[in-house]
PDB file of N, CA and C in Angstrom:
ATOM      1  N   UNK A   1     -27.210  18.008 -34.287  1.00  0.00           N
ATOM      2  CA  UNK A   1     -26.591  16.960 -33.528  1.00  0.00           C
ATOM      3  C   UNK A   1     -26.979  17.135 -32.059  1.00  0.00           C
ATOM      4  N   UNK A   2     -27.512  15.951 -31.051  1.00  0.00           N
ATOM      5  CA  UNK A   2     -27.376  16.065 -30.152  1.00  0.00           C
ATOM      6  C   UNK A   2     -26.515  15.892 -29.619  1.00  0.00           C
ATOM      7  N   UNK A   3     -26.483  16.305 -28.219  1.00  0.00           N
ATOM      8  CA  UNK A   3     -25.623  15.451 -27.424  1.00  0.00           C
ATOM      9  C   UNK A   3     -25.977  14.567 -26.432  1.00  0.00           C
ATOM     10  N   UNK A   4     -25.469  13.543 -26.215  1.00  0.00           N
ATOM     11  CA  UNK A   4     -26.224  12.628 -25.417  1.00  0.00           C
ATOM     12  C   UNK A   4     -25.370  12.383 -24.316  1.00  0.00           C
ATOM     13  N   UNK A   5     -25.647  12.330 -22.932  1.00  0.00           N
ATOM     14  CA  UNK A   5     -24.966  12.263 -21.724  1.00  0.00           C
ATOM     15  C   UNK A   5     -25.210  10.594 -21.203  1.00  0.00           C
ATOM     16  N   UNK A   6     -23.837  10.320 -20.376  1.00  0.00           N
ATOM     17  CA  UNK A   6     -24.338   8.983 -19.957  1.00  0.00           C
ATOM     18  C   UNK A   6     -25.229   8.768 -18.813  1.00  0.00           C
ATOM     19  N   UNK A   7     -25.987   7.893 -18.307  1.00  0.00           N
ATOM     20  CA  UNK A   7     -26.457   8.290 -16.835  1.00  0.00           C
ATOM     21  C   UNK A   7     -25.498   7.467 -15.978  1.00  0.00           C
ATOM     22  N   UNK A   8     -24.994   8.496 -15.046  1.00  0.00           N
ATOM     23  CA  UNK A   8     -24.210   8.258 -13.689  1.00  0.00           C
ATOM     24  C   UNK A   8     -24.954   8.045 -12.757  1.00  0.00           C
ATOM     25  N   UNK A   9     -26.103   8.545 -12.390  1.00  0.00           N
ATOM     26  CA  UNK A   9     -26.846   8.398 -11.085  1.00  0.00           C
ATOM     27  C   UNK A   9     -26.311   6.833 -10.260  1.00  0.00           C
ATOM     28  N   UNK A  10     -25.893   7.233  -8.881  1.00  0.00           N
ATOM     29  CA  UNK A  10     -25.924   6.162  -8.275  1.00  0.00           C
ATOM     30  C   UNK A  10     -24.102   5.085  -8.310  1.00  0.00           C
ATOM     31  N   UNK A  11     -23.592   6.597  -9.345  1.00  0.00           N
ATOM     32  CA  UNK A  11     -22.204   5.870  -9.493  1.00  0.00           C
ATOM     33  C   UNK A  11     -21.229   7.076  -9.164  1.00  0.00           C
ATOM     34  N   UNK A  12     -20.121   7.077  -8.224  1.00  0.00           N
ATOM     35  CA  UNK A  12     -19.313   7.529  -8.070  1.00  0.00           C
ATOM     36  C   UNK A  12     -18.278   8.025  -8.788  1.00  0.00           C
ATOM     37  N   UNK A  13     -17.890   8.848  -8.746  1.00  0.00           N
ATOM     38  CA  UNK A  13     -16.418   9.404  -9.953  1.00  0.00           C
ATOM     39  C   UNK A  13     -15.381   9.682  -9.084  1.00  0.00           C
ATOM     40  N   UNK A  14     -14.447   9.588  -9.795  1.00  0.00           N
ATOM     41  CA  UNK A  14     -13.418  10.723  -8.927  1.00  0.00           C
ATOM     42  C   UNK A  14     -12.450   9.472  -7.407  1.00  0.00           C
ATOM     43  N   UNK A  15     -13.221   7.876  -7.823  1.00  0.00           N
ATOM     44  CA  UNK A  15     -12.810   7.744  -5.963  1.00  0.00           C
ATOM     45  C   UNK A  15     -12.601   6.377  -6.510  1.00  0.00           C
ATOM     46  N   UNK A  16     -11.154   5.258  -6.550  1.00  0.00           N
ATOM     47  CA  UNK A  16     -11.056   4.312  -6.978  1.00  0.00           C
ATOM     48  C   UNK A  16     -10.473   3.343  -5.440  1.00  0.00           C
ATOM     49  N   UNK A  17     -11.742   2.434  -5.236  1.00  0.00           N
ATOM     50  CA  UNK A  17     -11.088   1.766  -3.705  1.00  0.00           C
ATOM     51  C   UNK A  17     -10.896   0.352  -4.321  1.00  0.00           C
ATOM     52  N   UNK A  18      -9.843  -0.350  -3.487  1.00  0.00           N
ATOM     53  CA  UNK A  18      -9.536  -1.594  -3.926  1.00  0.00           C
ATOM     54  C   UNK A  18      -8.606  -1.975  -2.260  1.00  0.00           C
ATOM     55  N   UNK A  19      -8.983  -3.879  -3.055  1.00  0.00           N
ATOM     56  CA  UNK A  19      -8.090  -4.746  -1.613  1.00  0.00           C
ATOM     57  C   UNK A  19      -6.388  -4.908  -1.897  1.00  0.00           C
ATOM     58  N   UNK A  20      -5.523  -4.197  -0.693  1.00  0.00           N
ATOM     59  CA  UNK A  20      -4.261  -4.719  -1.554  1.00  0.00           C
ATOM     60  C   UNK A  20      -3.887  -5.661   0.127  1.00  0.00           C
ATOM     61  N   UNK A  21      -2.821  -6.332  -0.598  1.00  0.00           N
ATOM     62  CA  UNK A  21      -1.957  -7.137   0.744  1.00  0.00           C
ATOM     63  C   UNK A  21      -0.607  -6.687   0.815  1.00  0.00           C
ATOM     64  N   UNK A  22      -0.557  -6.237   2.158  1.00  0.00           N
ATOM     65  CA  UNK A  22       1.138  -6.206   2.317  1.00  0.00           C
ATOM     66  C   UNK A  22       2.101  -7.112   3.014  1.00  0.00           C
ATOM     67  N   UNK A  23       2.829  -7.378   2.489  1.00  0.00           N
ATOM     68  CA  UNK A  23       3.749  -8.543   3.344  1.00  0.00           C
ATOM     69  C   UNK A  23       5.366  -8.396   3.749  1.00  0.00           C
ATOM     70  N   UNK A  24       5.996  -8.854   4.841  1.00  0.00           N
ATOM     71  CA  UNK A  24       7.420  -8.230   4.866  1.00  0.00           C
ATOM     72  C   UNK A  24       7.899  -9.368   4.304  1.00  0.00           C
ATOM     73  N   UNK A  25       9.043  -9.139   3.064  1.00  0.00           N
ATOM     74  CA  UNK A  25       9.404 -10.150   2.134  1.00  0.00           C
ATOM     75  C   UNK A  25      10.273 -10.728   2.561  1.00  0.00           C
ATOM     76  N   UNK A  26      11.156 -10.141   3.979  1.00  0.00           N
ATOM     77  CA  UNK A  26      12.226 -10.909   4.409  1.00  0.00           C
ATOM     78  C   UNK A  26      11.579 -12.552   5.144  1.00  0.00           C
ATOM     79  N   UNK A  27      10.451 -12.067   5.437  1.00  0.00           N
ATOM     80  CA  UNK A  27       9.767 -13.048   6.152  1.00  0.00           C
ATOM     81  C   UNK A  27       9.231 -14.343   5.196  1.00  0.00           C
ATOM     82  N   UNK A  28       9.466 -13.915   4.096  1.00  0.00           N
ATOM     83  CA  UNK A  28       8.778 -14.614   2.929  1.00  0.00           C
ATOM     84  C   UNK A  28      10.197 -15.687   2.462  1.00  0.00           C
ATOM     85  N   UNK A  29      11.255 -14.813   2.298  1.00  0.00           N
ATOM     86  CA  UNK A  29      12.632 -15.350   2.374  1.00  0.00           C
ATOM     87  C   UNK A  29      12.960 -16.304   3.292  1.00  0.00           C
ATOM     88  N   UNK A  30      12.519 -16.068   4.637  1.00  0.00           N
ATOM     89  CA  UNK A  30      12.603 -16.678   5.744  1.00  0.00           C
ATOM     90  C   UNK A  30      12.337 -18.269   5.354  1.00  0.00           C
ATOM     91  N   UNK A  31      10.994 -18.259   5.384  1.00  0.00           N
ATOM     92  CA  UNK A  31      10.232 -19.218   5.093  1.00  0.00           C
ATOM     93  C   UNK A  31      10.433 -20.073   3.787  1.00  0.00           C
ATOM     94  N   UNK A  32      10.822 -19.396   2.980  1.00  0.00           N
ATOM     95  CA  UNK A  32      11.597 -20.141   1.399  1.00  0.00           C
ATOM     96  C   UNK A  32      12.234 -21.325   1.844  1.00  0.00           C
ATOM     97  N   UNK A  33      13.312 -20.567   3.335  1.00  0.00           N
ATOM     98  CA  UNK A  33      14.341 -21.302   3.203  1.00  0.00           C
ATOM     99  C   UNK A  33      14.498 -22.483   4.694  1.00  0.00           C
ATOM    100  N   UNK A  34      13.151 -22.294   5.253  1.00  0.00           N
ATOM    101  CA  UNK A  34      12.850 -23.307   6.290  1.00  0.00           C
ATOM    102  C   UNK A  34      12.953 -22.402   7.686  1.00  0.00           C
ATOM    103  N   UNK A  35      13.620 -21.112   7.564  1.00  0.00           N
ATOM    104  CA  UNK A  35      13.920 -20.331   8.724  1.00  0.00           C
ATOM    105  C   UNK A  35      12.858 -20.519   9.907  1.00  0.00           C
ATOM    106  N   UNK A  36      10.909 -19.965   9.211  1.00  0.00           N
ATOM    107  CA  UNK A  36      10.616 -19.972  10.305  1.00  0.00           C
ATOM    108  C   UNK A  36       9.151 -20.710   8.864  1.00  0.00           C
ATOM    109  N   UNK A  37       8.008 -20.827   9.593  1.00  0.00           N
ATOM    110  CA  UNK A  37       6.935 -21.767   9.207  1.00  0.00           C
ATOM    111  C   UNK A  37       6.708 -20.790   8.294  1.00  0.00           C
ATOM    112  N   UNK A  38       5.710 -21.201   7.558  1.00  0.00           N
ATOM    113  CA  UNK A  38       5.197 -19.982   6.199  1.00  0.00           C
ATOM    114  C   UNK A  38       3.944 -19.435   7.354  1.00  0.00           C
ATOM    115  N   UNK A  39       3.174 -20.015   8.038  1.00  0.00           N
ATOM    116  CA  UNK A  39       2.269 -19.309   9.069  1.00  0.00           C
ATOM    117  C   UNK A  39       2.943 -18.189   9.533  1.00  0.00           C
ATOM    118  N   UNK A  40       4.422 -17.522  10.085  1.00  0.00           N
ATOM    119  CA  UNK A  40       4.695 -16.220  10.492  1.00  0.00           C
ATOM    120  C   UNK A  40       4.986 -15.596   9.551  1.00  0.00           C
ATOM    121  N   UNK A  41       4.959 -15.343   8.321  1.00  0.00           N
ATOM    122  CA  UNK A  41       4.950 -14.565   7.242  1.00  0.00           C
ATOM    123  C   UNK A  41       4.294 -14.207   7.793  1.00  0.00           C
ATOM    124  N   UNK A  42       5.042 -12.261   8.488  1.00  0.00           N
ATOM    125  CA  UNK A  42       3.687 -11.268   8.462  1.00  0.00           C
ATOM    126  C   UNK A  42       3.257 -10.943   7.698  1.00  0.00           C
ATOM    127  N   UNK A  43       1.864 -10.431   7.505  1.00  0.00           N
ATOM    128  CA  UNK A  43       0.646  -9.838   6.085  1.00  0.00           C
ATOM    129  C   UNK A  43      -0.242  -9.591   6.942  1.00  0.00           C
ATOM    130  N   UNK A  44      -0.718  -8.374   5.786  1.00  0.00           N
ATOM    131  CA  UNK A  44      -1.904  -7.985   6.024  1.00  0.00           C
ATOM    132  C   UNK A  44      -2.676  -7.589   4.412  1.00  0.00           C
ATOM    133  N   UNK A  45      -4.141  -7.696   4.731  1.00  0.00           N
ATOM    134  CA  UNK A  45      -4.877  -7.827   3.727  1.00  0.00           C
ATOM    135  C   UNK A  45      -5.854  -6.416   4.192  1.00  0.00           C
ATOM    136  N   UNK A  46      -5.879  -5.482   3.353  1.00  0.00           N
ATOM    137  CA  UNK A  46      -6.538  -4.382   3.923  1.00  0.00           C
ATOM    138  C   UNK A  46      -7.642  -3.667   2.674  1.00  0.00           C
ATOM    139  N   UNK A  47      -8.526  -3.857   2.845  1.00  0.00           N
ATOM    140  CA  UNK A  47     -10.004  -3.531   2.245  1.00  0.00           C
ATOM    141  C   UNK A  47     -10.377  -2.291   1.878  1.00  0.00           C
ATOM    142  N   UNK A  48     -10.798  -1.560   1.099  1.00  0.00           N
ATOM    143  CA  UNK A  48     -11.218  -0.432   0.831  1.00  0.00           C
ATOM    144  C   UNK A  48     -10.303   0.811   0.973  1.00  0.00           C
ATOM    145  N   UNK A  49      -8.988   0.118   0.220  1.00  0.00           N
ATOM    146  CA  UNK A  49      -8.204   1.154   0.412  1.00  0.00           C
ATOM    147  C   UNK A  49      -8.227   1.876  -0.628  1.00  0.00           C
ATOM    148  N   UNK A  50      -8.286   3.325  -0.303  1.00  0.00           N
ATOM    149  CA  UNK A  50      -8.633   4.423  -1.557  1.00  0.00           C
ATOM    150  C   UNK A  50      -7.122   4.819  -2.223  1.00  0.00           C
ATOM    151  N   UNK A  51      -7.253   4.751  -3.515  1.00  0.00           N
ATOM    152  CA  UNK A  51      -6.186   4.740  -4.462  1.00  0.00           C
ATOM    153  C   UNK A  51      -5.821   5.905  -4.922  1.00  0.00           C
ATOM    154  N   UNK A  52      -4.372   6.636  -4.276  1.00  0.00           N
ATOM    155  CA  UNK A  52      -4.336   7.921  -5.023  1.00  0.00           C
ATOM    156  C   UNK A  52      -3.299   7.976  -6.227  1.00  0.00           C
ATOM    157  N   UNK A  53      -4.377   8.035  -7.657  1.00  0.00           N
ATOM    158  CA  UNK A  53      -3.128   7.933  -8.931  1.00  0.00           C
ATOM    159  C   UNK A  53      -2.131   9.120  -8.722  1.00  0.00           C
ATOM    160  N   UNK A  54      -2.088  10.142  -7.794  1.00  0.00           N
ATOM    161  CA  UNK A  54      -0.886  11.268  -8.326  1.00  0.00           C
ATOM    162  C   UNK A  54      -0.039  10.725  -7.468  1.00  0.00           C
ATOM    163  N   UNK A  55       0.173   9.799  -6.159  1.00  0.00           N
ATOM    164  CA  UNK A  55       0.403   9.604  -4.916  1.00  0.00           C
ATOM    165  C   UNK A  55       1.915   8.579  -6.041  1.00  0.00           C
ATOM    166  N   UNK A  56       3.023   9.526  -5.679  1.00  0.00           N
ATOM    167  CA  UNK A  56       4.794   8.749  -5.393  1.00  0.00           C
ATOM    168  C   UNK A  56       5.404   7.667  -4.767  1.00  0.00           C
ATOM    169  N   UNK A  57       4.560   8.012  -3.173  1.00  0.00           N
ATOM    170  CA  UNK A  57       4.833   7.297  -2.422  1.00  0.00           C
ATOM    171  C   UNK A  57       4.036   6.191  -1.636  1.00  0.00           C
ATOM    172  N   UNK A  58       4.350   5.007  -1.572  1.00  0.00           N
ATOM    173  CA  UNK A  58       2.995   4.623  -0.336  1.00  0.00           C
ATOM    174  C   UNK A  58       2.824   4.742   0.864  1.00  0.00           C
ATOM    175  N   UNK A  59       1.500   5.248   1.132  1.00  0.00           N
ATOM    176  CA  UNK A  59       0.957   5.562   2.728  1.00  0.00           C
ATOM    177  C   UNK A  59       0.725   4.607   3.073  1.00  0.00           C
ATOM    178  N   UNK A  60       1.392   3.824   4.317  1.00  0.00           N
ATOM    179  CA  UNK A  60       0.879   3.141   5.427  1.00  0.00           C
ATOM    180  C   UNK A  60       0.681   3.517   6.925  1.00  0.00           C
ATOM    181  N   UNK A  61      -0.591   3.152   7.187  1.00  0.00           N
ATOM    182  CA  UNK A  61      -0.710   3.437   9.078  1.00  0.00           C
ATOM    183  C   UNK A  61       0.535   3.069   9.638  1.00  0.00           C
ATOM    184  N   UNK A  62       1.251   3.713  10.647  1.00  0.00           N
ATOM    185  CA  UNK A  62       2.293   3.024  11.447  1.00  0.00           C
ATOM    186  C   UNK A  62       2.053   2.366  12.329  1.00  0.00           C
ATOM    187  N   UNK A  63       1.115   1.753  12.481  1.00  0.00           N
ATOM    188  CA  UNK A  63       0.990   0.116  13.658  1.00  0.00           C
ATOM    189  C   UNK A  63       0.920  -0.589  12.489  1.00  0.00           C
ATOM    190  N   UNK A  64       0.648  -0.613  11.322  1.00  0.00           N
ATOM    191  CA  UNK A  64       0.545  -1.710  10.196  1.00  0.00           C
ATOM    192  C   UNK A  64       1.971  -2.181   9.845  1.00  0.00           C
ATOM    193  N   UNK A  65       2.876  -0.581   9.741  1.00  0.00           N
ATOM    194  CA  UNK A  65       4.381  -0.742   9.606  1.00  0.00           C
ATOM    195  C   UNK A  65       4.718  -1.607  10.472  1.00  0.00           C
ATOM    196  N   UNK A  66       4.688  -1.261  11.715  1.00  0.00           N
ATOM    197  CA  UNK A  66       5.465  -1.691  13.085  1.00  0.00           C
ATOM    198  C   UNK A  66       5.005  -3.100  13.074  1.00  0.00           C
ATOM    199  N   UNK A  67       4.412  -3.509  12.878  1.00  0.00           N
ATOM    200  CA  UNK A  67       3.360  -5.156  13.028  1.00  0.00           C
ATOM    201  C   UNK A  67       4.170  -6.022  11.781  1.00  0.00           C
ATOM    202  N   UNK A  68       4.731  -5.303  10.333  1.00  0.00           N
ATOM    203  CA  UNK A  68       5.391  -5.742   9.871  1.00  0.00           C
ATOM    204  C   UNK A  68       6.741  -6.218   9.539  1.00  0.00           C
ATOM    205  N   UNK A  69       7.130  -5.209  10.488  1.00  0.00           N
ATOM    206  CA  UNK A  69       8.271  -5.375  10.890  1.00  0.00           C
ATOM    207  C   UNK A  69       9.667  -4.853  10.134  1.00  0.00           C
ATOM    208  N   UNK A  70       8.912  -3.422   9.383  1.00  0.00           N
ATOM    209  CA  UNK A  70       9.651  -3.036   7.794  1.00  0.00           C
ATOM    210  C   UNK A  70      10.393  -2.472   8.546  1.00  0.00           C
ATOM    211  N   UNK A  71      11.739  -2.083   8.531  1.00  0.00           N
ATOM    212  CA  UNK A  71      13.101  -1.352   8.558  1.00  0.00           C
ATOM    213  C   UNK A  71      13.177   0.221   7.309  1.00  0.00           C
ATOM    214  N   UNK A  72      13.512   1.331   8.931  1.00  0.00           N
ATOM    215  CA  UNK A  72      13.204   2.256   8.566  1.00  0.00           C
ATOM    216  C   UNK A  72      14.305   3.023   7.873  1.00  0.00           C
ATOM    217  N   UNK A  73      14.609   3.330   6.538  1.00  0.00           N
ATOM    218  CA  UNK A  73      15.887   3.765   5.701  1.00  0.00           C
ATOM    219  C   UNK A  73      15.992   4.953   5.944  1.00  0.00           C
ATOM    220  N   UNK A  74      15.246   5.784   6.206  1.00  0.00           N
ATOM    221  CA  UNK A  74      15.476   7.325   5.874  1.00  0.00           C
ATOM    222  C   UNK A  74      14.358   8.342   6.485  1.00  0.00           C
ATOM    223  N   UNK A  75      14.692   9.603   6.209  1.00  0.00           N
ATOM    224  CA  UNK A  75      12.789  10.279   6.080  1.00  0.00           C
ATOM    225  C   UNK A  75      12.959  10.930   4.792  1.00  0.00           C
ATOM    226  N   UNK A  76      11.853  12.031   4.554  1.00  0.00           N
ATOM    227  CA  UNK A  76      11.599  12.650   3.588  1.00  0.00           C
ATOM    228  C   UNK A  76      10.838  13.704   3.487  1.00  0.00           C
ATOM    229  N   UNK A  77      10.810  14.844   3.145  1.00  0.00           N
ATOM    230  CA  UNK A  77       9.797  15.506   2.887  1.00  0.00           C
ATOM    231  C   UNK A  77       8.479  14.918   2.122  1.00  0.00           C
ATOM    232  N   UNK A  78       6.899  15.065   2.746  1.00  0.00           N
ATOM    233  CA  UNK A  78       6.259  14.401   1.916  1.00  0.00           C
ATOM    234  C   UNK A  78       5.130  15.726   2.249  1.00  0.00           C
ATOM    235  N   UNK A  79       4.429  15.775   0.874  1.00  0.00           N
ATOM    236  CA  UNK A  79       3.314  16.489   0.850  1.00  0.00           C
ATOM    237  C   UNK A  79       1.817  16.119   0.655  1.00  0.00           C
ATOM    238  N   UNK A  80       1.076  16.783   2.038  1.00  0.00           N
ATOM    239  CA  UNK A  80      -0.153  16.148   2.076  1.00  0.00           C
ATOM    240  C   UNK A  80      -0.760  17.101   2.533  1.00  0.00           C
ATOM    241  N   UNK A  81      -2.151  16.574   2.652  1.00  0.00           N
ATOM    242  CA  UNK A  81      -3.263  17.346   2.395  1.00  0.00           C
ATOM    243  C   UNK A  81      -3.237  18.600   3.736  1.00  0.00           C
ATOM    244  N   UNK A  82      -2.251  18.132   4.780  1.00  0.00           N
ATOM    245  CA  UNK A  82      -2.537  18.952   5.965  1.00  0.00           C
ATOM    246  C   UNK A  82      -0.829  19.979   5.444  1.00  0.00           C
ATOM    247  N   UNK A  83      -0.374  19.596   4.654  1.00  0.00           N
ATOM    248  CA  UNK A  83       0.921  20.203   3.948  1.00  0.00           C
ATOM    249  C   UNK A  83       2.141  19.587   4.142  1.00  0.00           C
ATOM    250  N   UNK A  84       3.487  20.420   3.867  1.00  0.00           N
ATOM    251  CA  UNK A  84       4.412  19.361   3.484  1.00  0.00           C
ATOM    252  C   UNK A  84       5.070  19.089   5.059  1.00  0.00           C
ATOM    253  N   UNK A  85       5.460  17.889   5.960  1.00  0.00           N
ATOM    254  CA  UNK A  85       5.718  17.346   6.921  1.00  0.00           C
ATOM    255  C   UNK A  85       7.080  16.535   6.337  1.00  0.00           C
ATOM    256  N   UNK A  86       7.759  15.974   7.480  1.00  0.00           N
ATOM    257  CA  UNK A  86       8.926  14.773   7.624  1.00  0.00           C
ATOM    258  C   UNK A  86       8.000  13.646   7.438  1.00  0.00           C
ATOM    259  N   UNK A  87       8.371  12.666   6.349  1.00  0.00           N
ATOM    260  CA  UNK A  87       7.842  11.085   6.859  1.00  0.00           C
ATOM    261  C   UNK A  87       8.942  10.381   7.060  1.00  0.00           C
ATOM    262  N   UNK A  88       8.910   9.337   7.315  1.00  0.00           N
ATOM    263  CA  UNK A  88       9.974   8.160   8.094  1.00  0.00           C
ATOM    264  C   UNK A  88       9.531   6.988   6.779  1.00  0.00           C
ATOM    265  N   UNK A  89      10.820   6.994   5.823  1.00  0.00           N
ATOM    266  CA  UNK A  89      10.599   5.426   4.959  1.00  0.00           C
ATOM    267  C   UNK A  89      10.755   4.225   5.090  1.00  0.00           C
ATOM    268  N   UNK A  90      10.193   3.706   5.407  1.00  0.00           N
ATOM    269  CA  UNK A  90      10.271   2.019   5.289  1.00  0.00           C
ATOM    270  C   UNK A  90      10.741   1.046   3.944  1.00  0.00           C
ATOM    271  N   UNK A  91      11.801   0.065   4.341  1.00  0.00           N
ATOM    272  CA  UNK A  91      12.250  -0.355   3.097  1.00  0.00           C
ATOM    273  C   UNK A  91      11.014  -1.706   2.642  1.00  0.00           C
ATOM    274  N   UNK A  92      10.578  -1.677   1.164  1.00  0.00           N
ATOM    275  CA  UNK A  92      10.254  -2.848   0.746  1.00  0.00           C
ATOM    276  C   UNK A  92       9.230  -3.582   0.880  1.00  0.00           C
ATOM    277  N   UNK A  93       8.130  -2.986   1.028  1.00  0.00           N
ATOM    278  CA  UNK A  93       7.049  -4.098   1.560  1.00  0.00           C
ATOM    279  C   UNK A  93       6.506  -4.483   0.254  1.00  0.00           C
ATOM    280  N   UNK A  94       6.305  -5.468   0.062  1.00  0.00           N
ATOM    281  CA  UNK A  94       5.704  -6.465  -1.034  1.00  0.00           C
ATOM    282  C   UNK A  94       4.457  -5.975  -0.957  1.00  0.00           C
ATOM    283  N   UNK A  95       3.396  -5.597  -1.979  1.00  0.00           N
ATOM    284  CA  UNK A  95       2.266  -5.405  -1.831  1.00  0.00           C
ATOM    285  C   UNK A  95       1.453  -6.111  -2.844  1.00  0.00           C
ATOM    286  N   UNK A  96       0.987  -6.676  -3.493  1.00  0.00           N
ATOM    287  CA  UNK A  96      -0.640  -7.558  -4.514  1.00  0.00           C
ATOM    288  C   UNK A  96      -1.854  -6.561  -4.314  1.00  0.00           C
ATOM    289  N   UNK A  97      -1.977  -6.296  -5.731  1.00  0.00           N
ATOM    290  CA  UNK A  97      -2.711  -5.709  -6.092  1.00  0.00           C
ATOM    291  C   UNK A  97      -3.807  -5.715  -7.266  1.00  0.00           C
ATOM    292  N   UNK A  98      -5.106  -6.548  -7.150  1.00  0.00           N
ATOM    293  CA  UNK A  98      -5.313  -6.898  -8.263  1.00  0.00           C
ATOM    294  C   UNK A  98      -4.415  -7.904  -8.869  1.00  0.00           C
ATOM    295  N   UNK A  99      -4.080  -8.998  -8.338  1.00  0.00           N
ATOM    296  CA  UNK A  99      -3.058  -9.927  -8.830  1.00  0.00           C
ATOM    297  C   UNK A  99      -1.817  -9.423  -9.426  1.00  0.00           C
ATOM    298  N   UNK A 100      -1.610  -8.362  -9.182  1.00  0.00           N
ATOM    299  CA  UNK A 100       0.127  -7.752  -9.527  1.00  0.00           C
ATOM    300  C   UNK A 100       0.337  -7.902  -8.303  1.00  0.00           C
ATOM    301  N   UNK A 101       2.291  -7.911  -8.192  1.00  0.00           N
ATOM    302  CA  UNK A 101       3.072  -7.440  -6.915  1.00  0.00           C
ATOM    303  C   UNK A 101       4.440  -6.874  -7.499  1.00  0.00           C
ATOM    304  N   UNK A 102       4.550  -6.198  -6.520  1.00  0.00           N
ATOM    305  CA  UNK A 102       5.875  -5.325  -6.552  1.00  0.00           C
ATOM    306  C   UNK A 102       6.456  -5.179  -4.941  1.00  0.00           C
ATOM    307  N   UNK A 103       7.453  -4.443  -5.264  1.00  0.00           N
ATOM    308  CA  UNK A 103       7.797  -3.988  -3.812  1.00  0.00           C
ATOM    309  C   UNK A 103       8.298  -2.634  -3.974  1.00  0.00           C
ATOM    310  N   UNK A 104       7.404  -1.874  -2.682  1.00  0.00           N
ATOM    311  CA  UNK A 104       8.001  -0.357  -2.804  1.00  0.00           C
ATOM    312  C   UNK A 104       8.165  -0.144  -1.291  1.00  0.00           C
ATOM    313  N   UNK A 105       9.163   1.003  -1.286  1.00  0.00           N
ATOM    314  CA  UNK A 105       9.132   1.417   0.041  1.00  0.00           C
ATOM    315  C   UNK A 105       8.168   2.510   0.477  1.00  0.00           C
ATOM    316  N   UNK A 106       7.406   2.615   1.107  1.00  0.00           N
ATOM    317  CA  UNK A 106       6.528   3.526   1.977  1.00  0.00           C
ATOM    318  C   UNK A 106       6.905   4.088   2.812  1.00  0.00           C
TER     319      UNK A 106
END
């Protein structure tokens, strides 16, 4: 029996990037209900974001937070690559992903 290998050359392993959007949902609420135009629904649409499957929690830049305008619930111990630090949680941001959405806090 042989064994036969696939050819990878030229293909990456190990590294899954994708476009997600985040949006603050109160703003989305807002707008449902005539509050403010659907144009100030803050969002953002952010490109080549690298996907970590072991990752609990979601990482966002904090000018992306702050620009959204998410409300901060708590902190937490979080562990990362530089080791375990305080993060600051944000409640709720709506995110699309691959045509799913949910909402998690980051």
């Amino acid at each position: 029996m042989t064994l036969v290998l696939p050819n990878l050359q030229g293909k990456q392993m190990g590294q899954v990037l994708t476009t997600i959007t985040v949006t603050n949902p109160i703003d989305q609420v807002l707008a449902e209900r005539g509050f403010i135009p659907a144009g100030e629904i803050r969002s953002f649409t952010l490109d080549q974001v690298i996907v970590d499957t072991g990752a609990t929690l979601l990482a966002l830049p904090a000018p992306i937070i702050s620009q959204l305008g998410l409300k901060q619930v708590g902190e937490r111990d979080v562990k990362t690559s530089a080791g375990i630090t305080k993060g600051r949680i944000f409640a709720g941001a709506q995110i699309i992903v691959e045509g799913r959405e949910g909402r998690f806090d980051c």
